[in-house]
Protein backbone atom coordinates (compact mmCIF):
# COMPACT_ATOMS: atom_id res chain seq x y z
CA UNK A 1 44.59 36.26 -69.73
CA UNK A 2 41.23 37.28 -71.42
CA UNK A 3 39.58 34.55 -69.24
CA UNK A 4 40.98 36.46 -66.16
CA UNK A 5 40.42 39.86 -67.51
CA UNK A 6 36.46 39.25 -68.31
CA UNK A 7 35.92 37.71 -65.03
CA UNK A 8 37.85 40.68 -63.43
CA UNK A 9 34.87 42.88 -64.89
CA UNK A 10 32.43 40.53 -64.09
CA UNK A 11 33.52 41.07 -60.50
CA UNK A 12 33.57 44.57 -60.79
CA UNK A 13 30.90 45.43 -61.97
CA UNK A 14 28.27 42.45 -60.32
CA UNK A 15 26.53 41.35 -63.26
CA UNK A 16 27.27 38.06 -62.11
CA UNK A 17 26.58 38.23 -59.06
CA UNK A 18 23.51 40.79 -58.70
CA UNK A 19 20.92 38.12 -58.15
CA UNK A 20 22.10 36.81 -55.37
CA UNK A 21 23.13 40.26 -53.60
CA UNK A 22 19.51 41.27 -54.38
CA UNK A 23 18.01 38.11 -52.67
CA UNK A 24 20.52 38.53 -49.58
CA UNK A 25 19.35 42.11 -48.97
CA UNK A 26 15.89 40.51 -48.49
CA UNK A 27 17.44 38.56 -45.44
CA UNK A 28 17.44 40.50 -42.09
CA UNK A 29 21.39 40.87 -40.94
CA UNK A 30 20.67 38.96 -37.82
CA UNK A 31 18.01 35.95 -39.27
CA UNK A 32 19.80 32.98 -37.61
CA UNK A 33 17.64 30.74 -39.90
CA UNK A 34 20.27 27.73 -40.01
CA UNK A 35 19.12 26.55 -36.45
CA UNK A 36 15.93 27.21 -37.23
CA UNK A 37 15.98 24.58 -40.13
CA UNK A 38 18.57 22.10 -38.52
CA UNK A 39 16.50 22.19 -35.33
CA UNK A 40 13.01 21.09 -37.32
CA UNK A 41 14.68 18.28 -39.13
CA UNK A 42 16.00 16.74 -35.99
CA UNK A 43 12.84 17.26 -34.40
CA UNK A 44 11.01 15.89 -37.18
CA UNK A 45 13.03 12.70 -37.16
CA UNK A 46 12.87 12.40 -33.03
CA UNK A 47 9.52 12.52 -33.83
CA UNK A 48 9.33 10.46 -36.79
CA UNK A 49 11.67 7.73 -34.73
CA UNK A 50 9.94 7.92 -31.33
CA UNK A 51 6.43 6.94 -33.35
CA UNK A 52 7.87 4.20 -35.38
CA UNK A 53 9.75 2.59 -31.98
CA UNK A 54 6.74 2.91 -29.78
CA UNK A 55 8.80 5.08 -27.52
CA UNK A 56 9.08 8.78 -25.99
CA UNK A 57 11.26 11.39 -27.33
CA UNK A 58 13.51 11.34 -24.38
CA UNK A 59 14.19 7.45 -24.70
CA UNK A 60 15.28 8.41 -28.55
CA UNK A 61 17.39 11.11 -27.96
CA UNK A 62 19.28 9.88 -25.20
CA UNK A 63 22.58 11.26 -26.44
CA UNK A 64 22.82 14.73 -25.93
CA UNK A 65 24.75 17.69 -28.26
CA UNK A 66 26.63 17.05 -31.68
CA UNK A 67 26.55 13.31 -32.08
CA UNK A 68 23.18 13.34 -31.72
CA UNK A 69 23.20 14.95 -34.96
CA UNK A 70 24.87 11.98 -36.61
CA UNK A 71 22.21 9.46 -35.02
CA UNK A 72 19.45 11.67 -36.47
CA UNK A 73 20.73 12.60 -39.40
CA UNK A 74 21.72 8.53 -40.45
CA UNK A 75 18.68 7.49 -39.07
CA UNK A 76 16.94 10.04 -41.57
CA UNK A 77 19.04 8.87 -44.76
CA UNK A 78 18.15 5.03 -43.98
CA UNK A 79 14.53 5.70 -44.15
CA UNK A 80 14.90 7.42 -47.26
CA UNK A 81 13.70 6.33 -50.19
CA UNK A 82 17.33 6.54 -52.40
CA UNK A 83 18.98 5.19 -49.05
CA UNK A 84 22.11 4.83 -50.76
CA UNK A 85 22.27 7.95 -53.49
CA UNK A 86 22.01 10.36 -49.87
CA UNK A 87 24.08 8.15 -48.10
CA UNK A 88 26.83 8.69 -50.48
CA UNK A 89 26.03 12.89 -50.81
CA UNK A 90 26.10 12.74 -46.91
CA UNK A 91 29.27 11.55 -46.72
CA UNK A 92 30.83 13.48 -49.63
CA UNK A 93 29.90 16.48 -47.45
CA UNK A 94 31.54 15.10 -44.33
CA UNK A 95 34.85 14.70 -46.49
CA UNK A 96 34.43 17.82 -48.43
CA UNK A 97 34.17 19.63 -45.00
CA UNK A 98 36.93 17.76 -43.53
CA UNK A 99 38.84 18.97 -46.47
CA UNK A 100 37.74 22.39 -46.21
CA UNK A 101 39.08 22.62 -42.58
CA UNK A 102 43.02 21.04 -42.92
CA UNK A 103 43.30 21.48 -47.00
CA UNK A 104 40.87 24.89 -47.28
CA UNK A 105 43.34 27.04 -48.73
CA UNK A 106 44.43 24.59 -52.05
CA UNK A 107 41.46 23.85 -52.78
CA UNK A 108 40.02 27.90 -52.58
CA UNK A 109 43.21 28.38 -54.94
CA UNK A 110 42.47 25.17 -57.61
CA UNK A 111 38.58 26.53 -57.71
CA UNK A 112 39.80 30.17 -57.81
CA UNK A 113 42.34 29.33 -61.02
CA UNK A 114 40.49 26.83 -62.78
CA UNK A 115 37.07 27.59 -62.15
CA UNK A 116 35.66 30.80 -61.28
CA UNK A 117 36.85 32.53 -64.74
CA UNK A 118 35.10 30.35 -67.14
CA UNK A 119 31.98 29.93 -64.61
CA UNK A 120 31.27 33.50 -63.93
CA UNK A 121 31.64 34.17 -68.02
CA UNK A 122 28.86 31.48 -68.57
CA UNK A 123 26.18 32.75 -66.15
CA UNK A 124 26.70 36.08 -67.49
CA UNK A 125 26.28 34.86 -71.05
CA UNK A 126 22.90 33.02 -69.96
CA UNK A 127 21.91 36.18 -68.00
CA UNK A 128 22.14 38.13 -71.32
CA UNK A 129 21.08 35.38 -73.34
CA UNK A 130 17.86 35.33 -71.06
CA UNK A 131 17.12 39.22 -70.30
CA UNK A 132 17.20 39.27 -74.67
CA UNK A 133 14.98 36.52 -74.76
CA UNK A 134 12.20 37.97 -72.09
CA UNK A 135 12.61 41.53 -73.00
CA UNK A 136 13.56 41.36 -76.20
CA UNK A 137 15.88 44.16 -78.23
């Protein structure tokens, strides 16, 4: 109950959570940076894979739309220097999302019971444990 209760504040009141409101107000509403980025990695590895194969970009990237994605994005991992290590992460994600879109709501609940209490309580700890440090008392 006092777990609950301190996070409850902790909510209220944002000291857990100011950092990262102050670095989304930075952000213009409308920045649609995610295609930005996904676009230059693909691009990059097109790139990347139409130099090492001696080929043009449209011979590469025959495949059109999402599942040239998962071309790109494998084809990006196996050249990798920790092949395997960002193999593994990659597909973790793939399963984490697939269980985020038929299993979503258990697992919000299991992270919302078990793990947001005790987590937001920590950073605020180190947040006052680090503003004592820097300013001092």
């Amino acid at each position: 109950v006092w777990i609950d209760a301190a996070a409850q504040i902790f909510f209220s009141l944002g000291p857990g959570f100011g950092v990262l409101l102050a670095f989304a107000s930075y952000n213009p509403f409308h920045n649609n940076c995610y295609n930005f980025l996904s676009g230059f990695v693909i691009f990059t590895v097109l790139g990347y894979m139409a130099e090492m194969r001696k080929q043009n970009v449209d011979d590469v990237a025959k495949d059109a739309g999402p599942s040239l994605l998962f071309i790109i994005y494998a084809e990006a991992i196996a050249n990798m220097p920790a092949a395997t290590f960002f193999a593994i992460i990659f597909f973790l994600m793939i399963i984490m999302l697939g269980l985020d879109s038929t299993g979503g709501a258990f697992v919000v609940k299991l992270f919302e019971e078990y793990a947001t209490g005790p987590a937001v309580i920590t950073v605020v700890l180190l947040e006052v444990i680090a503003v004592s440090w820097f300013y001092g008392e």
